[in-house]
C-alpha atoms as a PDB file:
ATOM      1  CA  UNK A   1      95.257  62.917  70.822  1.00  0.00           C
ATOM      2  CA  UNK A   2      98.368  64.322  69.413  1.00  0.00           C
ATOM      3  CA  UNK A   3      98.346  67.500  71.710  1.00  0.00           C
ATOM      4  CA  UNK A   4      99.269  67.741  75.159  1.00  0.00           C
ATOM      5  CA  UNK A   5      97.529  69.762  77.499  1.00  0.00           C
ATOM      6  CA  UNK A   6      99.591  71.986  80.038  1.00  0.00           C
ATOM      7  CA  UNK A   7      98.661  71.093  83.370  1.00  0.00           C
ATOM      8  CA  UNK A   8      99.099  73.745  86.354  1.00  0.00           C
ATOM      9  CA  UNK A   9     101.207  71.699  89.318  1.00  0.00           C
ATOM     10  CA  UNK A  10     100.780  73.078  92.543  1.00  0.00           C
ATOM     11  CA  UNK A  11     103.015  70.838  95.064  1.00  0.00           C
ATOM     12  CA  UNK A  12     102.252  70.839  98.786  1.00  0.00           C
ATOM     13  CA  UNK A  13     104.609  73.767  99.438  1.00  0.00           C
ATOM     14  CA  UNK A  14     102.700  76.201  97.278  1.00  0.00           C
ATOM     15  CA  UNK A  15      99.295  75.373  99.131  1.00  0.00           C
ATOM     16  CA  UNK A  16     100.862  75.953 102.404  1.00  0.00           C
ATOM     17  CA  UNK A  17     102.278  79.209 100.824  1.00  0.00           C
ATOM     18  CA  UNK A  18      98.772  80.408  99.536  1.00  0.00           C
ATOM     19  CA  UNK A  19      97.081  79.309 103.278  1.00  0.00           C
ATOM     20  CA  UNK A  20      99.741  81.326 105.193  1.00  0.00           C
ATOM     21  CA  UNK A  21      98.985  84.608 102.495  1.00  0.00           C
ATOM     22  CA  UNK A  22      95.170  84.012 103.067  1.00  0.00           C
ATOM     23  CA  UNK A  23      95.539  83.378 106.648  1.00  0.00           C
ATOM     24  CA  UNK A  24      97.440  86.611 106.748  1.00  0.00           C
ATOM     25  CA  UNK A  25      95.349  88.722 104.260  1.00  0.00           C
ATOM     26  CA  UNK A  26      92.244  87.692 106.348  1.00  0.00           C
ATOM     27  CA  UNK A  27      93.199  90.661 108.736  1.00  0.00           C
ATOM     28  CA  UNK A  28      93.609  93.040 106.214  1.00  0.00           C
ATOM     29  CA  UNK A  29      90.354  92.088 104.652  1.00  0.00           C
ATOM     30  CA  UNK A  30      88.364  92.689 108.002  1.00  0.00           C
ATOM     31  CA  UNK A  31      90.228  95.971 108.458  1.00  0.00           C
ATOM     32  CA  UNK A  32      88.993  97.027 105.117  1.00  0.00           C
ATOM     33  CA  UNK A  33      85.664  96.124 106.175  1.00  0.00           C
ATOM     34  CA  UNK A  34      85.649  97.895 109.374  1.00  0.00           C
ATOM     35  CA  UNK A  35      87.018 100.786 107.980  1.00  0.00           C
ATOM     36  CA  UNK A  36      84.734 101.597 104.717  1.00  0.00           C
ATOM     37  CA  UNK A  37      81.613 101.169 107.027  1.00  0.00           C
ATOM     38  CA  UNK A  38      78.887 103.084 106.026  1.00  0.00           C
ATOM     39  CA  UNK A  39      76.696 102.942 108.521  1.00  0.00           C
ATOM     40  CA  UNK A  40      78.605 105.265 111.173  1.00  0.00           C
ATOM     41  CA  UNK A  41      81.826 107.384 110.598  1.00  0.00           C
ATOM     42  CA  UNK A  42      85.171 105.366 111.168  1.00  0.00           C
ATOM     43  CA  UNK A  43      87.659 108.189 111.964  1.00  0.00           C
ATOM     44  CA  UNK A  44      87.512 107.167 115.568  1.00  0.00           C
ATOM     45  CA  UNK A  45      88.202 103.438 114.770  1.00  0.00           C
ATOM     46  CA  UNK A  46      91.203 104.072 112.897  1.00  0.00           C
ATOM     47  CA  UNK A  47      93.933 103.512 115.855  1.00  0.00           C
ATOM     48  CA  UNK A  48      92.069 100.468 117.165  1.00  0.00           C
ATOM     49  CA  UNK A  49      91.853  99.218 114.352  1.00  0.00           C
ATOM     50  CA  UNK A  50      95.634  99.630 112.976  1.00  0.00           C
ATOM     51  CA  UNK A  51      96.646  98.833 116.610  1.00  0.00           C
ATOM     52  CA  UNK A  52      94.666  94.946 116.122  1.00  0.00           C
ATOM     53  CA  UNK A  53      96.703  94.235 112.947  1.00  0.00           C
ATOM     54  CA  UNK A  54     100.123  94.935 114.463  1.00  0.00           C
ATOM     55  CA  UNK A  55      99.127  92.541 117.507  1.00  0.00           C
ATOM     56  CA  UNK A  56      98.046  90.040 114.857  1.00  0.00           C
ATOM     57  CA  UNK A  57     101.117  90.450 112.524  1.00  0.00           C
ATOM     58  CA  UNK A  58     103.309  90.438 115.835  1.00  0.00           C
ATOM     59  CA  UNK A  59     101.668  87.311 117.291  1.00  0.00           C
ATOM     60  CA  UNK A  60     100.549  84.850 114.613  1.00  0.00           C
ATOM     61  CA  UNK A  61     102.672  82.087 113.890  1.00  0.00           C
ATOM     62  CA  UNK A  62     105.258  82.258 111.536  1.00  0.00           C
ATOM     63  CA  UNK A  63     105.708  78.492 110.517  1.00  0.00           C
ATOM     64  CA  UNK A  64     107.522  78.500 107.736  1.00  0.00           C
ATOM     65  CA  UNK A  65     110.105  80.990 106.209  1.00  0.00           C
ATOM     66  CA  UNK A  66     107.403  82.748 103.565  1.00  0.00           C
ATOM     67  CA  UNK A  67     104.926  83.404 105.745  1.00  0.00           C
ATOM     68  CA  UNK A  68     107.671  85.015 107.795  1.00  0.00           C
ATOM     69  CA  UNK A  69     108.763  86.919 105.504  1.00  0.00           C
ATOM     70  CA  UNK A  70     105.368  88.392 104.398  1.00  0.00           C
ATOM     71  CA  UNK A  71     104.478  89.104 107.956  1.00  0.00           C
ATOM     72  CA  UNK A  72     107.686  91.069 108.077  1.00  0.00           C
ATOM     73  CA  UNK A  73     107.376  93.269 105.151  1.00  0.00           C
ATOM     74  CA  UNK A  74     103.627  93.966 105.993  1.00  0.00           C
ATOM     75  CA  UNK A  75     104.494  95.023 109.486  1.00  0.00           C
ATOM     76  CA  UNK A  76     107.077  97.312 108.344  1.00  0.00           C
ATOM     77  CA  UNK A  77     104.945  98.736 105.947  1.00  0.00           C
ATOM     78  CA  UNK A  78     102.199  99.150 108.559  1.00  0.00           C
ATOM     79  CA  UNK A  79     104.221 100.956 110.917  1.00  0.00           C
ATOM     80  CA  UNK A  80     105.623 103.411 107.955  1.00  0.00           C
ATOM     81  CA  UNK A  81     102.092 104.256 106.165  1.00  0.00           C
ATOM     82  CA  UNK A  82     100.246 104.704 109.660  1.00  0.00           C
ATOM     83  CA  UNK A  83     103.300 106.607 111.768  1.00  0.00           C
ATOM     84  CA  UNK A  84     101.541 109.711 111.883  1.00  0.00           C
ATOM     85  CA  UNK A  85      98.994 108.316 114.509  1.00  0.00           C
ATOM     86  CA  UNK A  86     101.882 108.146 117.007  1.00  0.00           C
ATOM     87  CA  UNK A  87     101.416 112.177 116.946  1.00  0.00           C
ATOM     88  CA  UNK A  88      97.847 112.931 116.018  1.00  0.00           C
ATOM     89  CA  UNK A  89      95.560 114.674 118.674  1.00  0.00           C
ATOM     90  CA  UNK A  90      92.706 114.104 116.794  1.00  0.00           C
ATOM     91  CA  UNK A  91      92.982 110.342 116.152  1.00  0.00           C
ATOM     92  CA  UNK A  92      93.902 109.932 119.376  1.00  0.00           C
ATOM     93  CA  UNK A  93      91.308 111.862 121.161  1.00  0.00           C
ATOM     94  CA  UNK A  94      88.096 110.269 118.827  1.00  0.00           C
ATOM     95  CA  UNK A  95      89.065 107.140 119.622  1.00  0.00           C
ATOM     96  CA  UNK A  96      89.325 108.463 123.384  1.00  0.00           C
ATOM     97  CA  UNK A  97      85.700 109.601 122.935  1.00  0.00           C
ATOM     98  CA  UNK A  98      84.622 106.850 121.609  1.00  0.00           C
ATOM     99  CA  UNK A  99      82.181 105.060 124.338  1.00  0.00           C
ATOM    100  CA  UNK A 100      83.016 101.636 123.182  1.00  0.00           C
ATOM    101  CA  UNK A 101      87.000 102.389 123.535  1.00  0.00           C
ATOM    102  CA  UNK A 102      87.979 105.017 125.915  1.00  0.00           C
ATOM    103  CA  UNK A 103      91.446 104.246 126.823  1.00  0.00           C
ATOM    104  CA  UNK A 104      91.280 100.901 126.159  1.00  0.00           C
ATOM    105  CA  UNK A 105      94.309 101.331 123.323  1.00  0.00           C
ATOM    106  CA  UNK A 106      96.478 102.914 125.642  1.00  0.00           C
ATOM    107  CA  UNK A 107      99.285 100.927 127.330  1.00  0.00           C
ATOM    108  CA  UNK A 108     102.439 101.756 129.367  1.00  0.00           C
ATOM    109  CA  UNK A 109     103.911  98.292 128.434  1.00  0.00           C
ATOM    110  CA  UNK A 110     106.328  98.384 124.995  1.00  0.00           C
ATOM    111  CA  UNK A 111     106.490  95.068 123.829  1.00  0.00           C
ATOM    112  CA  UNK A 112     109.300  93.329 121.143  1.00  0.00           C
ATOM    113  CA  UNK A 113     108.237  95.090 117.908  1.00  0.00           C
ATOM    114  CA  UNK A 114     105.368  96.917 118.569  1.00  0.00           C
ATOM    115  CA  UNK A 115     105.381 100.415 117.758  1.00  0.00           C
ATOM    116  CA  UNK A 116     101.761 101.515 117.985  1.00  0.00           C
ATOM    117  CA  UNK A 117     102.091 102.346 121.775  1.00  0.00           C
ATOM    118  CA  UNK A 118     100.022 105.310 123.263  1.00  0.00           C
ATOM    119  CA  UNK A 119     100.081 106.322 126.948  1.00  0.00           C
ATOM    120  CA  UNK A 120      96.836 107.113 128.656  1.00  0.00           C
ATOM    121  CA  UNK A 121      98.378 110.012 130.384  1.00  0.00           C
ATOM    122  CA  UNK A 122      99.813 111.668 127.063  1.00  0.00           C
ATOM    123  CA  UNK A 123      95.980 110.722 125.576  1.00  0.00           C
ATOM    124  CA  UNK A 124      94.310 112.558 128.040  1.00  0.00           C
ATOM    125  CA  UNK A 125      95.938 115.864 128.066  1.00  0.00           C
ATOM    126  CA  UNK A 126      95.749 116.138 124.027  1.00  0.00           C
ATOM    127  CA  UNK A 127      91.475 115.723 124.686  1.00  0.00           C
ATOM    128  CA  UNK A 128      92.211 118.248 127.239  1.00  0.00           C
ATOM    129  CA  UNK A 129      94.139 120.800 124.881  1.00  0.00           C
ATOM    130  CA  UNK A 130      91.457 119.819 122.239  1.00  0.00           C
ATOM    131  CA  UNK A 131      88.441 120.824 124.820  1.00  0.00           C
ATOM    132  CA  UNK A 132      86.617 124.010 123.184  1.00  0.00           C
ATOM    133  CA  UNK A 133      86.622 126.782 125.907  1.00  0.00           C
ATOM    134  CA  UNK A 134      83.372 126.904 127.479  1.00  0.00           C
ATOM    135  CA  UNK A 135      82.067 130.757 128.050  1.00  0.00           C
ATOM    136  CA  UNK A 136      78.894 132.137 129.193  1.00  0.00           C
ATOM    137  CA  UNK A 137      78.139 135.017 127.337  1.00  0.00           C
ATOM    138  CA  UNK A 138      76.624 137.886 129.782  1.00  0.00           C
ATOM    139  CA  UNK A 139      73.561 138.799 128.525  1.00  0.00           C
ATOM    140  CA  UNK A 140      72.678 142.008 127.258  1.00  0.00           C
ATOM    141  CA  UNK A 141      69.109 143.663 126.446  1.00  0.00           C
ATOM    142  CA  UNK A 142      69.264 145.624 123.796  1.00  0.00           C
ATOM    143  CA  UNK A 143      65.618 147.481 124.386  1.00  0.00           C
ATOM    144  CA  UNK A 144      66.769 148.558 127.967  1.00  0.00           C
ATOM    145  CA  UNK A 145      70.591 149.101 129.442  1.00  0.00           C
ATOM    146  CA  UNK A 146      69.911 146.280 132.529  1.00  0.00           C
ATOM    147  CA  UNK A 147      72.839 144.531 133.558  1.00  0.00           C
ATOM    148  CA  UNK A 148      72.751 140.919 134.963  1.00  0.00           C
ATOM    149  CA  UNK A 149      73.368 140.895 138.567  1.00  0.00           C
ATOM    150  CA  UNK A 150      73.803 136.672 138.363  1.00  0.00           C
ATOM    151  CA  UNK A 151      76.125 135.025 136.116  1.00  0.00           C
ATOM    152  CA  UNK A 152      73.934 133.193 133.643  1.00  0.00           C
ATOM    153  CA  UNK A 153      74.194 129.476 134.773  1.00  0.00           C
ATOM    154  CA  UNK A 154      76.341 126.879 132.854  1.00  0.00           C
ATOM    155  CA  UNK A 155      74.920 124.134 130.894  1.00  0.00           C
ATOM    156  CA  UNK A 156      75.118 120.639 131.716  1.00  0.00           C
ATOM    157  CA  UNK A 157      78.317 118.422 131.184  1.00  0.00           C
ATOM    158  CA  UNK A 158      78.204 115.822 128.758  1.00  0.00           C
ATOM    159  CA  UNK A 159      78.382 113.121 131.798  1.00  0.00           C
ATOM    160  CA  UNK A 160      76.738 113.572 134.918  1.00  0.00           C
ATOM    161  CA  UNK A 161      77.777 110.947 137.538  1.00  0.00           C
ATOM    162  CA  UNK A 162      76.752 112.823 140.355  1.00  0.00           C
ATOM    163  CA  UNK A 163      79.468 115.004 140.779  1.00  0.00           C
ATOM    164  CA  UNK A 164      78.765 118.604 142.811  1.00  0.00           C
ATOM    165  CA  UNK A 165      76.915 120.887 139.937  1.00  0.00           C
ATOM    166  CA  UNK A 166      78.174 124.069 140.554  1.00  0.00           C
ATOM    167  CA  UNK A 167      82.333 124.217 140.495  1.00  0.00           C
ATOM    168  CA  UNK A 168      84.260 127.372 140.514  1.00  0.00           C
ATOM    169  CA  UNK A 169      86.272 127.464 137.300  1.00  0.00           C
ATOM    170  CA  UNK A 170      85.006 126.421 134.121  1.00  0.00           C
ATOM    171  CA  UNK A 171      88.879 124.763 133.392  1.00  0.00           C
ATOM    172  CA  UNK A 172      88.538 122.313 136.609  1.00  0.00           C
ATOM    173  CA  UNK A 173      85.103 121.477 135.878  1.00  0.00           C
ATOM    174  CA  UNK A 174      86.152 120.144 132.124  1.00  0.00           C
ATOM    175  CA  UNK A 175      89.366 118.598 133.772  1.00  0.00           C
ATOM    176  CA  UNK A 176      86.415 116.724 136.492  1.00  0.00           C
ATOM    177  CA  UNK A 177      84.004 116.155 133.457  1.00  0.00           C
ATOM    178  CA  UNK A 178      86.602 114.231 131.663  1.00  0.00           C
ATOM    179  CA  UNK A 179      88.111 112.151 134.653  1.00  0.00           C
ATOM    180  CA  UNK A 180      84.161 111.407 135.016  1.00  0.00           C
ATOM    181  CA  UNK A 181      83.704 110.071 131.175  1.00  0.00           C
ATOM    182  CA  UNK A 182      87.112 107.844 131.433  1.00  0.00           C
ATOM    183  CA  UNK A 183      85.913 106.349 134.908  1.00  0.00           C
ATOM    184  CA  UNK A 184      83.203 104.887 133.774  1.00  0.00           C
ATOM    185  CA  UNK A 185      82.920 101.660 132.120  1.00  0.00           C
ATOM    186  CA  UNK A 186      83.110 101.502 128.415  1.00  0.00           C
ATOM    187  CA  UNK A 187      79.801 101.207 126.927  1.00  0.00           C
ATOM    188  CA  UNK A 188      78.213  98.899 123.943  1.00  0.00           C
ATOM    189  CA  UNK A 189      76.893 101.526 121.742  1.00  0.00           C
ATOM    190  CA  UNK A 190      77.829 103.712 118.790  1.00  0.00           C
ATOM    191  CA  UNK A 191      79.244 107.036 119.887  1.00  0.00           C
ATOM    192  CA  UNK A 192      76.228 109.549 117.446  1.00  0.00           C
ATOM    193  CA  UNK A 193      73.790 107.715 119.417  1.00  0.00           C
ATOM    194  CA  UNK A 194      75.783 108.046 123.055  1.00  0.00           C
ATOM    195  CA  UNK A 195      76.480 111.373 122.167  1.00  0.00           C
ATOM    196  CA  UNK A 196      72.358 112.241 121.205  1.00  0.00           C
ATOM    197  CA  UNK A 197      71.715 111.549 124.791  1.00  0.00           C
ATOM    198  CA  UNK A 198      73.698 113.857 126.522  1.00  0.00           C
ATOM    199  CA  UNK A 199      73.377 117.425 127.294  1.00  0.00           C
ATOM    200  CA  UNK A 200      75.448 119.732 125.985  1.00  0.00           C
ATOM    201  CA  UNK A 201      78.812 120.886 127.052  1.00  0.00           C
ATOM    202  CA  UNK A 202      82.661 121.555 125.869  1.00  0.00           C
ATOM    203  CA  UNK A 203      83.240 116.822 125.629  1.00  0.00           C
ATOM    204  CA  UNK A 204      79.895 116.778 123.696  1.00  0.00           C
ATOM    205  CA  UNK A 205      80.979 119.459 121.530  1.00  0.00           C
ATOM    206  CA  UNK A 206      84.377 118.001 120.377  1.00  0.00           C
ATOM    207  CA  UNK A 207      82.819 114.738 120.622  1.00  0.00           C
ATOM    208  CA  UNK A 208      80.650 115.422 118.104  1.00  0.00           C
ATOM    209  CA  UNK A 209      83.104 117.076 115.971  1.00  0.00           C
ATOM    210  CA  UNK A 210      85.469 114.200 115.811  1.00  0.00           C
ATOM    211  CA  UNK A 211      83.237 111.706 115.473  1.00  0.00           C
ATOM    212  CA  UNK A 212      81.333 112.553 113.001  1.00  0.00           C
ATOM    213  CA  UNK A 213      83.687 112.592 110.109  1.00  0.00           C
ATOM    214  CA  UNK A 214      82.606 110.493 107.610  1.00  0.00           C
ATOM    215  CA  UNK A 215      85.147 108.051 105.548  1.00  0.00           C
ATOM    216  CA  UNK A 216      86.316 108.824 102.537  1.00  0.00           C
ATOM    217  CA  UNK A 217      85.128 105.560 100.753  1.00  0.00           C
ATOM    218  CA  UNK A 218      81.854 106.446 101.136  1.00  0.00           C
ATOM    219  CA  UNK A 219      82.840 109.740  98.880  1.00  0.00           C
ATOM    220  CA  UNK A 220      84.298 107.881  96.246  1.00  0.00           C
ATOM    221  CA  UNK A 221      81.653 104.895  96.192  1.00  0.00           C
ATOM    222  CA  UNK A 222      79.512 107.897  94.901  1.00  0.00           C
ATOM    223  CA  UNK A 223      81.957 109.439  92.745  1.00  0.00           C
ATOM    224  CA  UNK A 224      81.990 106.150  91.192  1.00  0.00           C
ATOM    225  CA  UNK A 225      78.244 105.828  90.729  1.00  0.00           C
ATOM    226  CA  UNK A 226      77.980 109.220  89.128  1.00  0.00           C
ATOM    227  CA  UNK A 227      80.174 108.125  86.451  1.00  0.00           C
ATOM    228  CA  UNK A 228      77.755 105.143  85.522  1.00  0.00           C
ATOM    229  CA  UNK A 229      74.782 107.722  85.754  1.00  0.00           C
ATOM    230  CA  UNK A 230      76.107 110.004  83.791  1.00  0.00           C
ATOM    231  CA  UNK A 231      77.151 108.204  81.113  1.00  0.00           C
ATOM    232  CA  UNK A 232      77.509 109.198  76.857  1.00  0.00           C
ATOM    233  CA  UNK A 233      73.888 108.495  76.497  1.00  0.00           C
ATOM    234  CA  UNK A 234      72.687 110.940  79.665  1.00  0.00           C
ATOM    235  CA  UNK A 235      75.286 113.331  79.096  1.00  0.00           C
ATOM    236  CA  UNK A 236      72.424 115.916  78.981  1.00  0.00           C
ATOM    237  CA  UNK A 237      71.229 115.379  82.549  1.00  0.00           C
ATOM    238  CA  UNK A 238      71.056 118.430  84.749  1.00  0.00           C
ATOM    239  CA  UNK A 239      72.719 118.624  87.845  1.00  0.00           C
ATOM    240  CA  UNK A 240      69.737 118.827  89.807  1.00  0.00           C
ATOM    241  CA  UNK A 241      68.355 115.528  88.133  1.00  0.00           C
ATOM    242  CA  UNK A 242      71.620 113.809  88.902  1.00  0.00           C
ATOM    243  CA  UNK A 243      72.013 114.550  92.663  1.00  0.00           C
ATOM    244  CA  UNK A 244      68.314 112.971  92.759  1.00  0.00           C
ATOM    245  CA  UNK A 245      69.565 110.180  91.450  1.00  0.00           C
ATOM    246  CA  UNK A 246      72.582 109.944  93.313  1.00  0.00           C
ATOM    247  CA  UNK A 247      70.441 110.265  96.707  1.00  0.00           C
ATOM    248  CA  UNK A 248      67.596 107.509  95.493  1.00  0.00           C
ATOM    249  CA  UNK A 249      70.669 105.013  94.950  1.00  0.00           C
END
């Protein structure tokens, strides 16, 4: 045989390169995962999850001077893109409300390159300036002028752990319904169906707000099968026909 055949050499520093990026890429991959979860909404997990690849990118060993280097670069880019949750009340306060988190992300600690650090007392009073005022609407009959002697009685908190039911100002009792939620031990179970439990109140109701914003992956995934449905051939398909479609898929 005349011709020789080009042969791809890989030598042992190029596996141990392409180990350390799939070792490293591994976290990202999960991330993804975590993140584009259809199942719930993930606009709660976004700091926890953000927060767990700067621990692993700050703490996984660096043994050679690639890996290092990639580590480096990702980190920096991490902290850059994701900066914004440093600030963010609302980020900060669904993942707050979140039953299986609560202030677990928080730390007073600021360790050698971490920059992702969020203080449980600065977390608590943007839930508190978040916290929908709570009014009681006197009631009014408009048949016959009759005024309410009673103020009409206020609905139950989104916790109860046994704390005295009637309080004089609607601002403490919040402040006492959220120190209630935080003490308690975090809980093993997705905040929609925490929340469905509960009665209803001012935490419930921004709760519920926040945590049930749905990721935009899930928007494009279907973006993405619309284009295959309506394709050159079913270009005539009516709107109505398509959104059928796009809900049996």
């Amino acid at each position: 045989m005349g011709d020789k055949k080009n042969h791809l050499v890989i030598t042992t520093t190029d596996i141990e390169n392409l180990s350390c990026v799939v070792s490293v890429m591994s976290y990202f991959s999960e991330a993804t995962n975590i993140l584009q979860c259809d199942q719930e909404p993930t606009f709660n997990r976004v700091i926890p999850v953000i927060d767990s690849l700067e621990n692993a990118l700050i703490s996984c060993s660096r043994a050679n001077a690639a890996k290092n280097a990639l580590c480096e670069a990702l980190l920096h880019s991490l902290q850059n893109r994701f900066s914004y949750l440093l600030t963010s009340s609302l980020h900060q306060a669904a993942t707050a409300l979140d039953p299986r988190v609560k202030l677990t992300f928080t730390s007073d600690a600021s360790p050698p390159g971490k920059v992702f650090i969020f203080s449980s007392s600065a977390v608590k009073e943007k839930v508190k300036e978040l916290l929908p005022q709570y009014k009681a609407e006197e009631t009014v009959s408009n048949i016959s002028v009759e005024t309410v002697d009673s103020e009409p009685s206020r609905k139950k908190s989104l916790l109860d752990f046994g704390t005295a039911s009637q309080r004089p100002s609607s601002i403490n009792n919040d402040a006492v319904e959220l120190e209630a939620y935080f003490a308690h031990p975090i809980l093993d179970i997705k905040p929609l169906k925490f929340l469905m439990d509960r009665q209803d109140g001012p935490l419930q109701s921004l709760a519920m707000q926040l945590l049930t914003i749905p990721c935009s992956s899930s928007a494009e995934r279907l973006f993405s099968k619309a284009g295959i449905v309506l394709s050159q051939r079913r270009s005539r398909l009516q709107s109505t026909l398509i959104e059928q479609l796009l809900f049996f898929k």
